[in-house]
PDB file of N, CA and C in Angstrom:
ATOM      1  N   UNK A   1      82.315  85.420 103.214  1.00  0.00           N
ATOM      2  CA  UNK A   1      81.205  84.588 103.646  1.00  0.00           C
ATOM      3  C   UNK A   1      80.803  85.008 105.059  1.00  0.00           C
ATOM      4  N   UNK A   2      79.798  85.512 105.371  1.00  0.00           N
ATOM      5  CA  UNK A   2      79.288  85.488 106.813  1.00  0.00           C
ATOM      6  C   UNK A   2      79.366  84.340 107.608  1.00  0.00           C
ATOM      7  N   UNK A   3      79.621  84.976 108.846  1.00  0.00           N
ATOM      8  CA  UNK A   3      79.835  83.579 110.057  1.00  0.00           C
ATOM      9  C   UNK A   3      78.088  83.240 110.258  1.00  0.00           C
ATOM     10  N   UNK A   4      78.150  81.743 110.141  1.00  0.00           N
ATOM     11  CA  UNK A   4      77.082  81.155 110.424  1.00  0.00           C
ATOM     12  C   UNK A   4      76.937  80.595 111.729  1.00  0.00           C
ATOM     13  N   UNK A   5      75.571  80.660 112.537  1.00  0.00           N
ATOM     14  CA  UNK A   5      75.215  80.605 113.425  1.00  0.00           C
ATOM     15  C   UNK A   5      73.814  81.253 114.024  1.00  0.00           C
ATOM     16  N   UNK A   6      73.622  80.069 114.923  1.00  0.00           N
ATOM     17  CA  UNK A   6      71.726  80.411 115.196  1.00  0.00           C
ATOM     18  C   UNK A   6      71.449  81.680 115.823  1.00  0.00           C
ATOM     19  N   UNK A   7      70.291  82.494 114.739  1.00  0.00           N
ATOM     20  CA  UNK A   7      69.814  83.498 115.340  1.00  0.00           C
ATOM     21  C   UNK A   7      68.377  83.249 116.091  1.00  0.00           C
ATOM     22  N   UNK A   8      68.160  82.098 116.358  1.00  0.00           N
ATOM     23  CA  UNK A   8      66.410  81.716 116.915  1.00  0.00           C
ATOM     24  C   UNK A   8      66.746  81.634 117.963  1.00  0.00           C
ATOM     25  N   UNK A   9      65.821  82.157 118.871  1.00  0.00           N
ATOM     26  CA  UNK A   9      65.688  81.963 120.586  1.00  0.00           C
ATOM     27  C   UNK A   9      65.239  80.620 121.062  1.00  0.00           C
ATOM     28  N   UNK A  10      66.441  80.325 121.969  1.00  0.00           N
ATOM     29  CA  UNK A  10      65.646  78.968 122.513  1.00  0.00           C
ATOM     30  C   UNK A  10      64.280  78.365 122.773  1.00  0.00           C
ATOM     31  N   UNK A  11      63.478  79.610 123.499  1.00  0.00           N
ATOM     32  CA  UNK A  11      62.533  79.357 123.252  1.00  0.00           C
ATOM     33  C   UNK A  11      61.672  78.936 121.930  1.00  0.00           C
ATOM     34  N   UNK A  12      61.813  79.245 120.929  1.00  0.00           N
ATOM     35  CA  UNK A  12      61.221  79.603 119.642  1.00  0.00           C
ATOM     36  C   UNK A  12      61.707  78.054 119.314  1.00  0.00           C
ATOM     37  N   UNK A  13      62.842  77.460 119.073  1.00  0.00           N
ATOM     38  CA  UNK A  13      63.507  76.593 119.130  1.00  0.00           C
ATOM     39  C   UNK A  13      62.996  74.965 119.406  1.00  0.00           C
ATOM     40  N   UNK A  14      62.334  75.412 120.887  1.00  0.00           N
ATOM     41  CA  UNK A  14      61.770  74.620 121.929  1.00  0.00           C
ATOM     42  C   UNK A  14      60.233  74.597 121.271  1.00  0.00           C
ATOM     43  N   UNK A  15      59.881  75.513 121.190  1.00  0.00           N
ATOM     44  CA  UNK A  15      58.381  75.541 120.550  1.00  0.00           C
ATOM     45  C   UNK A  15      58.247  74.730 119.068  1.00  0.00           C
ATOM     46  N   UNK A  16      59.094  74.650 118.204  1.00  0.00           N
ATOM     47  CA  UNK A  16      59.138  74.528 116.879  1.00  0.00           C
ATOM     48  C   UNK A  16      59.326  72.934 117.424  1.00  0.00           C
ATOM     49  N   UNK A  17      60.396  72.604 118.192  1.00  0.00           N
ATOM     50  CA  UNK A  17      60.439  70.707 118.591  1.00  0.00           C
ATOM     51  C   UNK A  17      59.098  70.040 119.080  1.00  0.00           C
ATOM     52  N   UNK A  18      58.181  70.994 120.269  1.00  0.00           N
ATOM     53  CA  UNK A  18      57.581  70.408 120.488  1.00  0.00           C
ATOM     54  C   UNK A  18      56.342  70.134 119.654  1.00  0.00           C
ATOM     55  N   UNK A  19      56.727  71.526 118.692  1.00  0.00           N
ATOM     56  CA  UNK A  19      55.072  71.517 117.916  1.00  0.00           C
ATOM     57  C   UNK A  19      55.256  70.103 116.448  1.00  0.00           C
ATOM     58  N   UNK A  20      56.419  69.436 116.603  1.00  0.00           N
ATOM     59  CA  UNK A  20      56.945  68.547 115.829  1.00  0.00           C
ATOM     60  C   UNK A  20      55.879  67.024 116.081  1.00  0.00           C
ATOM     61  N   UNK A  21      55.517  66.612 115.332  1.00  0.00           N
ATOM     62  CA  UNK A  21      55.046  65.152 115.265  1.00  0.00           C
ATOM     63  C   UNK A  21      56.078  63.775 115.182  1.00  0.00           C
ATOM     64  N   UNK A  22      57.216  64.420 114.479  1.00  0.00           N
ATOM     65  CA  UNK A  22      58.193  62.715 114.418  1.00  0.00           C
ATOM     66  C   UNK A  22      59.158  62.954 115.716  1.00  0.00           C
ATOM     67  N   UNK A  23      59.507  61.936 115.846  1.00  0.00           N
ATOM     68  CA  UNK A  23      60.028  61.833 117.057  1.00  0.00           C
ATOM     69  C   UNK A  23      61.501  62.010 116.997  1.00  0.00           C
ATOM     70  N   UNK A  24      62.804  62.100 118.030  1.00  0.00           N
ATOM     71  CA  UNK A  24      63.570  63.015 117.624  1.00  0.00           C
ATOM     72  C   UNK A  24      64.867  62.153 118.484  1.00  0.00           C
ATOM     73  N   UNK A  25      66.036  61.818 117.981  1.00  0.00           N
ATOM     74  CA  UNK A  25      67.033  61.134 118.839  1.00  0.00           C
ATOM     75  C   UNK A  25      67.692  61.991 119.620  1.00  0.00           C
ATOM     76  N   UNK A  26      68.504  61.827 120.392  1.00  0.00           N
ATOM     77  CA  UNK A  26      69.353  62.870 121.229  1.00  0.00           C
ATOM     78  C   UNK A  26      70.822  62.141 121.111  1.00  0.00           C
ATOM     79  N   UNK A  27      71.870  63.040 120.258  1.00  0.00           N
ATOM     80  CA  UNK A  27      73.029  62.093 120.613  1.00  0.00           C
ATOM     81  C   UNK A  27      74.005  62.927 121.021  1.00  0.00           C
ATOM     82  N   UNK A  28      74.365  62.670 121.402  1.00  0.00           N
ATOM     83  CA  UNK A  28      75.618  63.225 122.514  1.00  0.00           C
ATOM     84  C   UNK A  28      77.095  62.686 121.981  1.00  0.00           C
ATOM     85  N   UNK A  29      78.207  63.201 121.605  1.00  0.00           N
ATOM     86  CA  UNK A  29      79.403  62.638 121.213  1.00  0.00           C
ATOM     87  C   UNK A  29      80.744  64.006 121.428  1.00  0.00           C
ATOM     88  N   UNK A  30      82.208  63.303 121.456  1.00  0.00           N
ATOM     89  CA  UNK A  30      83.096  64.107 121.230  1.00  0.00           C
ATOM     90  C   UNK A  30      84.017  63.333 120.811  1.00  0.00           C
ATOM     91  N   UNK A  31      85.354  64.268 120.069  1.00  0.00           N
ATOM     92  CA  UNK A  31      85.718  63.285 119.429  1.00  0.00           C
ATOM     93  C   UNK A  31      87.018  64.085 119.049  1.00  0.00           C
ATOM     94  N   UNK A  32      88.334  64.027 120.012  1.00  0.00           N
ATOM     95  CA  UNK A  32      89.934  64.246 120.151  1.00  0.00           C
ATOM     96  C   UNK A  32      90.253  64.062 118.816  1.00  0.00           C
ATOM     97  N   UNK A  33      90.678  65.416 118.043  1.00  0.00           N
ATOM     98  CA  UNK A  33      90.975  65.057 116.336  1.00  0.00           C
ATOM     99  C   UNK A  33      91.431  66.388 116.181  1.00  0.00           C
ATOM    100  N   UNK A  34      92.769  66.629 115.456  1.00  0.00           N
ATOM    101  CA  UNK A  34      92.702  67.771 114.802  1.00  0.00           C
ATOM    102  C   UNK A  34      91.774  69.134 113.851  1.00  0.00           C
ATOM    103  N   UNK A  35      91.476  70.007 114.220  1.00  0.00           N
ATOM    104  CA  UNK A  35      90.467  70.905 113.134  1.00  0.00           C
ATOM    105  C   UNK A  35      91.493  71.789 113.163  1.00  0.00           C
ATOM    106  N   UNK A  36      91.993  71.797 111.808  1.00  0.00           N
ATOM    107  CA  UNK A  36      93.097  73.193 111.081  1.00  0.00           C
ATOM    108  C   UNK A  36      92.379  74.435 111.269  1.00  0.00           C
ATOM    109  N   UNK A  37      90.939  74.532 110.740  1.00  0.00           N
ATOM    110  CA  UNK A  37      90.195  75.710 110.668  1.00  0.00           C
ATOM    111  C   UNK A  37      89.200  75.359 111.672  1.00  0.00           C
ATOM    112  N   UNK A  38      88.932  75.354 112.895  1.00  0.00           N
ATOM    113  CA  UNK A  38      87.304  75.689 113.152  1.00  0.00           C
ATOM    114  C   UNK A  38      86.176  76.268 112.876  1.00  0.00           C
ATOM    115  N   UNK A  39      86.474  77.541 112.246  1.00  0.00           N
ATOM    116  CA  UNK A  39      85.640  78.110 112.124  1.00  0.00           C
ATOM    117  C   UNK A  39      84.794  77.969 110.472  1.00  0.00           C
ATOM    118  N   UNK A  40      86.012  77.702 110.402  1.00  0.00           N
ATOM    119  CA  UNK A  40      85.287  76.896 108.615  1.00  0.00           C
ATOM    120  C   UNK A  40      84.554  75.564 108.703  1.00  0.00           C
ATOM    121  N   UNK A  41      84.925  74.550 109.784  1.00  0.00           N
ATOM    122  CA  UNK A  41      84.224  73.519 110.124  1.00  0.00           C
ATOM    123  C   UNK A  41      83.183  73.870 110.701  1.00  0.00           C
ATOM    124  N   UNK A  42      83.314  75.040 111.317  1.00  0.00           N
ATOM    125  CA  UNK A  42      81.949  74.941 112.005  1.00  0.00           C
ATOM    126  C   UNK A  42      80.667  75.605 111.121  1.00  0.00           C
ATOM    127  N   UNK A  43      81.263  76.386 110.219  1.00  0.00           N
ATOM    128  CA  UNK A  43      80.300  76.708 109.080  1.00  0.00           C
ATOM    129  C   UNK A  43      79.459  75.485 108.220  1.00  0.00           C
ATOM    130  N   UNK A  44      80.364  74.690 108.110  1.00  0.00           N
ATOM    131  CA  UNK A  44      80.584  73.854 107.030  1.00  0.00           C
ATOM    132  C   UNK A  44      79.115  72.705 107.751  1.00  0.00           C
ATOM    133  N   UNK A  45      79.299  72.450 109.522  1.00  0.00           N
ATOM    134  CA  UNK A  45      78.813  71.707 109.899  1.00  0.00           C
ATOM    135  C   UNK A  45      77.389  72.392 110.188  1.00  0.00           C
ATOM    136  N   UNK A  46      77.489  73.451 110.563  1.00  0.00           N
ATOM    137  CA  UNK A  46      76.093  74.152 110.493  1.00  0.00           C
ATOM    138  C   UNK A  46      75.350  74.376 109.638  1.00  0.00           C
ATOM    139  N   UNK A  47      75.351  74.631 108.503  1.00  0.00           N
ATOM    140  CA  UNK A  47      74.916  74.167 106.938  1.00  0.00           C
ATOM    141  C   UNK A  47      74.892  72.463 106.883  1.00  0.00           C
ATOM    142  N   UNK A  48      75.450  71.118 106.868  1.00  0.00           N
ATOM    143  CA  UNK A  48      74.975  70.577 107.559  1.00  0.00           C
ATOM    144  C   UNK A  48      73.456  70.298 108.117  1.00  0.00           C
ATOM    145  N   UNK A  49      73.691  70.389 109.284  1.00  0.00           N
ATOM    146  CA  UNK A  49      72.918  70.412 110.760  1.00  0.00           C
ATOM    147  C   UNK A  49      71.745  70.873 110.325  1.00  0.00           C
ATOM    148  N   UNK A  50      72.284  71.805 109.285  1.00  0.00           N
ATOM    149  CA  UNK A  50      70.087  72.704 109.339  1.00  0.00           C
ATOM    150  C   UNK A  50      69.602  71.817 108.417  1.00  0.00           C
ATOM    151  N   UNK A  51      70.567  71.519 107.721  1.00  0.00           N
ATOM    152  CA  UNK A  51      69.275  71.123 105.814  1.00  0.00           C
ATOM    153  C   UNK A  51      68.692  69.435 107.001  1.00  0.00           C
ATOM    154  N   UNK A  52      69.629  69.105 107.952  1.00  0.00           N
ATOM    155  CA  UNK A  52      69.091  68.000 108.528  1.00  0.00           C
ATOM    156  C   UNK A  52      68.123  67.982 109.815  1.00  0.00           C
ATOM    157  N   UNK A  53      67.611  69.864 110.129  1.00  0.00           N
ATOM    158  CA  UNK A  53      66.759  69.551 110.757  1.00  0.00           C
ATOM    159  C   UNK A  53      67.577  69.235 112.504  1.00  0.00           C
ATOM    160  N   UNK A  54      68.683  69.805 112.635  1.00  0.00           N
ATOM    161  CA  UNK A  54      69.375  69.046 113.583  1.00  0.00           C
ATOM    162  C   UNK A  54      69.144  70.398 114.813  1.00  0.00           C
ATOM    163  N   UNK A  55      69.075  70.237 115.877  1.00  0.00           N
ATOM    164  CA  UNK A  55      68.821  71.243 116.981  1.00  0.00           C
ATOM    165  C   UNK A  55      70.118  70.793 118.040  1.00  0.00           C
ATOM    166  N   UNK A  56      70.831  71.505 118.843  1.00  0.00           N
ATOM    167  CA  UNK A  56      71.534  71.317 119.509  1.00  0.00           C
ATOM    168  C   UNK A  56      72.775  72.265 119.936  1.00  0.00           C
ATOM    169  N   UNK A  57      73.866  71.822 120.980  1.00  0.00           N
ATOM    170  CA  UNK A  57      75.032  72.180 121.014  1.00  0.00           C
ATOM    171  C   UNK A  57      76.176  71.876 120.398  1.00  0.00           C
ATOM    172  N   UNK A  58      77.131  72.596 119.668  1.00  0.00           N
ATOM    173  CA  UNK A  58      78.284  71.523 118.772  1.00  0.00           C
ATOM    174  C   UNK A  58      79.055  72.503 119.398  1.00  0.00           C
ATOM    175  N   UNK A  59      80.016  72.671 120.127  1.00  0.00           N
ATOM    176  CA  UNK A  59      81.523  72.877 120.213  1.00  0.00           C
ATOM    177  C   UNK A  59      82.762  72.730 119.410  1.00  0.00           C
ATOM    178  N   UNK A  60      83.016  73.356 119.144  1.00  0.00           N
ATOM    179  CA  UNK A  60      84.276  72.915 117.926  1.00  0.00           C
ATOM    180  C   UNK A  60      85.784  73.786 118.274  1.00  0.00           C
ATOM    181  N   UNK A  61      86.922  73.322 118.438  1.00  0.00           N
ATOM    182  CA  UNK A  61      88.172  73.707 118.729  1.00  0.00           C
ATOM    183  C   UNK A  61      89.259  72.953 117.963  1.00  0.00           C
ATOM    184  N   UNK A  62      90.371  73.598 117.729  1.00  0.00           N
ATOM    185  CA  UNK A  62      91.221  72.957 117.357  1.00  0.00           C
ATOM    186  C   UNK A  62      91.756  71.515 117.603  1.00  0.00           C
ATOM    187  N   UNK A  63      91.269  71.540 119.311  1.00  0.00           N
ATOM    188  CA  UNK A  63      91.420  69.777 119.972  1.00  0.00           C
ATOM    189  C   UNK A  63      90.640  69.043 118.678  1.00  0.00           C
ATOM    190  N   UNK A  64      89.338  69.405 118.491  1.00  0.00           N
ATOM    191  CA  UNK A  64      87.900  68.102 118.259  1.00  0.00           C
ATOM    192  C   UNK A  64      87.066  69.245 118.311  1.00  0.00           C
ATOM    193  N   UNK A  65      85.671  67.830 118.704  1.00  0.00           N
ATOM    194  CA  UNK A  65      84.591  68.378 118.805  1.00  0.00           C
ATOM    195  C   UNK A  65      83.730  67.416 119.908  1.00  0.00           C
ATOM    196  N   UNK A  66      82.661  68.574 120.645  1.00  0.00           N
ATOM    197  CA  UNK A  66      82.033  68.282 121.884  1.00  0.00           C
ATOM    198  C   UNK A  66      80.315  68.230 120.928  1.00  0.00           C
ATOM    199  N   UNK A  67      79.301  67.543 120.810  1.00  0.00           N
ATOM    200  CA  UNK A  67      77.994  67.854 120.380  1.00  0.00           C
ATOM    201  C   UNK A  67      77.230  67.283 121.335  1.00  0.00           C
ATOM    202  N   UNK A  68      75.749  67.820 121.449  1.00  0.00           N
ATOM    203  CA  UNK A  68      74.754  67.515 122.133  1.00  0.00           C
ATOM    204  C   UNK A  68      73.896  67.814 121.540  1.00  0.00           C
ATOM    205  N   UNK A  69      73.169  67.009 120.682  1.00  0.00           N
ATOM    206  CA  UNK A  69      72.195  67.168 119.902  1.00  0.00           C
ATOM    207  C   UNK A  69      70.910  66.027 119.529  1.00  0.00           C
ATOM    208  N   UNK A  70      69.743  66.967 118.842  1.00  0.00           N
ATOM    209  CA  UNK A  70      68.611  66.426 118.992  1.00  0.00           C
ATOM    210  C   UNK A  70      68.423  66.591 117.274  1.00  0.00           C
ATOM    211  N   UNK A  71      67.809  65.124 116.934  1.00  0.00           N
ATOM    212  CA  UNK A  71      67.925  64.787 115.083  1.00  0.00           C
ATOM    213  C   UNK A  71      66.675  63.591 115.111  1.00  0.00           C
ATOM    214  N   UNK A  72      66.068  64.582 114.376  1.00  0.00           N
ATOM    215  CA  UNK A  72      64.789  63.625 113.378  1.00  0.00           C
ATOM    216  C   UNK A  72      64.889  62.551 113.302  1.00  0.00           C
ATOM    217  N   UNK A  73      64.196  61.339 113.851  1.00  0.00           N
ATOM    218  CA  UNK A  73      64.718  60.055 113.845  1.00  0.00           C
ATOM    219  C   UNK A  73      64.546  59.444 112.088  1.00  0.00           C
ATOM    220  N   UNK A  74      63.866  60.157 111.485  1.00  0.00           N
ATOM    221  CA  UNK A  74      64.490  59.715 110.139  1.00  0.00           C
ATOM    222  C   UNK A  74      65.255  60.219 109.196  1.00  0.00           C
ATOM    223  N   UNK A  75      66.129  61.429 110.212  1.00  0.00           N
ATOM    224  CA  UNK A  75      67.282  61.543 109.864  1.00  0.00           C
ATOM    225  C   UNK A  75      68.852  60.809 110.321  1.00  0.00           C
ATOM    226  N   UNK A  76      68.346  60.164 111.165  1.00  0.00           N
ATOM    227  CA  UNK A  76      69.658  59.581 111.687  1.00  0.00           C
ATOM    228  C   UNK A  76      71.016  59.250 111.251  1.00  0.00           C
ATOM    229  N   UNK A  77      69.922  58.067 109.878  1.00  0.00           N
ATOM    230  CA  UNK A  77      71.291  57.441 109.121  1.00  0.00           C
ATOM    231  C   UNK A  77      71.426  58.233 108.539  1.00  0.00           C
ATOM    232  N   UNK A  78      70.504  59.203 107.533  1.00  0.00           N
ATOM    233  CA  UNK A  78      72.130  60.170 106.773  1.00  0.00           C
ATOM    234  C   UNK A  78      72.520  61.161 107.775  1.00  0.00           C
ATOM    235  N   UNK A  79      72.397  61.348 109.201  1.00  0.00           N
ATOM    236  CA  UNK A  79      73.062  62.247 109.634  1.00  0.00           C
ATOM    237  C   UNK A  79      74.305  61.788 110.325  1.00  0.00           C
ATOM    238  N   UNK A  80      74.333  60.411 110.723  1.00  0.00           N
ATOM    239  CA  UNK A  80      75.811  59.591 110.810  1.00  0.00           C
ATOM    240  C   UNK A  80      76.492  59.362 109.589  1.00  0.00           C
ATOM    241  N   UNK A  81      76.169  59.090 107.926  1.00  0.00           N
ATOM    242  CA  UNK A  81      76.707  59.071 106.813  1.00  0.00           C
ATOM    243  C   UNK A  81      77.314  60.327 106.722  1.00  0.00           C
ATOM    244  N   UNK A  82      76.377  61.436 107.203  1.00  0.00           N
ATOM    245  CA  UNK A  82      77.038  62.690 106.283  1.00  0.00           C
ATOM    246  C   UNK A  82      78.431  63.005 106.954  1.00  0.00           C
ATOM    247  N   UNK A  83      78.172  62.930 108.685  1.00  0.00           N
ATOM    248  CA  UNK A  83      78.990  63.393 109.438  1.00  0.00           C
ATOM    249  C   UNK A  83      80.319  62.695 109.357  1.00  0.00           C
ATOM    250  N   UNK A  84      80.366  61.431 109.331  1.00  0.00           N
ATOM    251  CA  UNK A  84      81.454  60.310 108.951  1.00  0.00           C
ATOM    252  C   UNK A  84      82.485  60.968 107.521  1.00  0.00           C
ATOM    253  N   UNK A  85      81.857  61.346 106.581  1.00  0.00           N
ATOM    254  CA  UNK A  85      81.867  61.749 105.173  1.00  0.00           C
ATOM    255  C   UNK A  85      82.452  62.987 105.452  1.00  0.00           C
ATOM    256  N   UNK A  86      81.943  63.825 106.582  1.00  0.00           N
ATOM    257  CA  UNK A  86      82.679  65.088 106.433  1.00  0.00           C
ATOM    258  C   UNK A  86      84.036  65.340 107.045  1.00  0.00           C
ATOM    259  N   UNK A  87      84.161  63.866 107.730  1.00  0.00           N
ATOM    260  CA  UNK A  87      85.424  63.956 108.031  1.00  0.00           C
ATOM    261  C   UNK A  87      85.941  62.663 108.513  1.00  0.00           C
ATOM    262  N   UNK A  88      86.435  61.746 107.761  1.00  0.00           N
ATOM    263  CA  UNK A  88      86.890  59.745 108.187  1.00  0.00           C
ATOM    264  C   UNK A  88      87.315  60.106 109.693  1.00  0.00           C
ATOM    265  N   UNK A  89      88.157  60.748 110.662  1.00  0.00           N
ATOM    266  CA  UNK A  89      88.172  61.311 111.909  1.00  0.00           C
ATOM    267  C   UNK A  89      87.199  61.068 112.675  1.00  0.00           C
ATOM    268  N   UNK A  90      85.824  61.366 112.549  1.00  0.00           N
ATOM    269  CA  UNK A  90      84.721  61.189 113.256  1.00  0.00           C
ATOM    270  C   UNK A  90      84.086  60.034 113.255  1.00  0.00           C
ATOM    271  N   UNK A  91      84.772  58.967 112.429  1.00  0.00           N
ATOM    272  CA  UNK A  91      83.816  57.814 112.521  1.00  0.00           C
ATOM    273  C   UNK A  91      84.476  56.841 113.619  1.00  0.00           C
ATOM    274  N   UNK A  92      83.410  56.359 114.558  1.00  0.00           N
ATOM    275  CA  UNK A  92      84.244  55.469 115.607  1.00  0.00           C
ATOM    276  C   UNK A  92      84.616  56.029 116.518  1.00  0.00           C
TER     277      UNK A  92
END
């Protein structure tokens, strides 16, 4: 499986948000938890993140995870359902 991860320039990025009409949350979280694999989580969460439209920073290490991110405000609730779902760890 190829490692997943953004090939778009920030700029391009930045252009595509602003040229956006719905409006967009910013949430910020981290969260002290075991990850066996990171790099499979972080696949897993980046697949994720896109089908939801999600723009941002996610950090991921064996500690947890660090995110700073910007999400479709009518993606919100399934993007707290999914994330909860992808791992009972992250909720709370």
């Amino acid at each position: 499986m190829p490692v997943l991860h953004n090939r778009i320039s920030n700029d391009a990025l930045k252009a595509k948000m602003l040229a956006e009409s719905e409006p967009r949350t910013t949430i910020s979280f981290y969260k002290y938890f075991h990850i066996a694999d990171p790099k499979a989580t972080r696949d897993a969460l980046y697949q994720l993140f896109t089908a939801l439209n999600v723009f941002g920073r996610v950090y991921l290490a064996h500690e947890g995870i660090n995110a700073q991110i910007s999400v479709p405000a009518s993606n919100v609730e399934t993007f707290r359902a999914q994330l909860y779902a992808f791992d009972p760890a992250l909720e709370g």
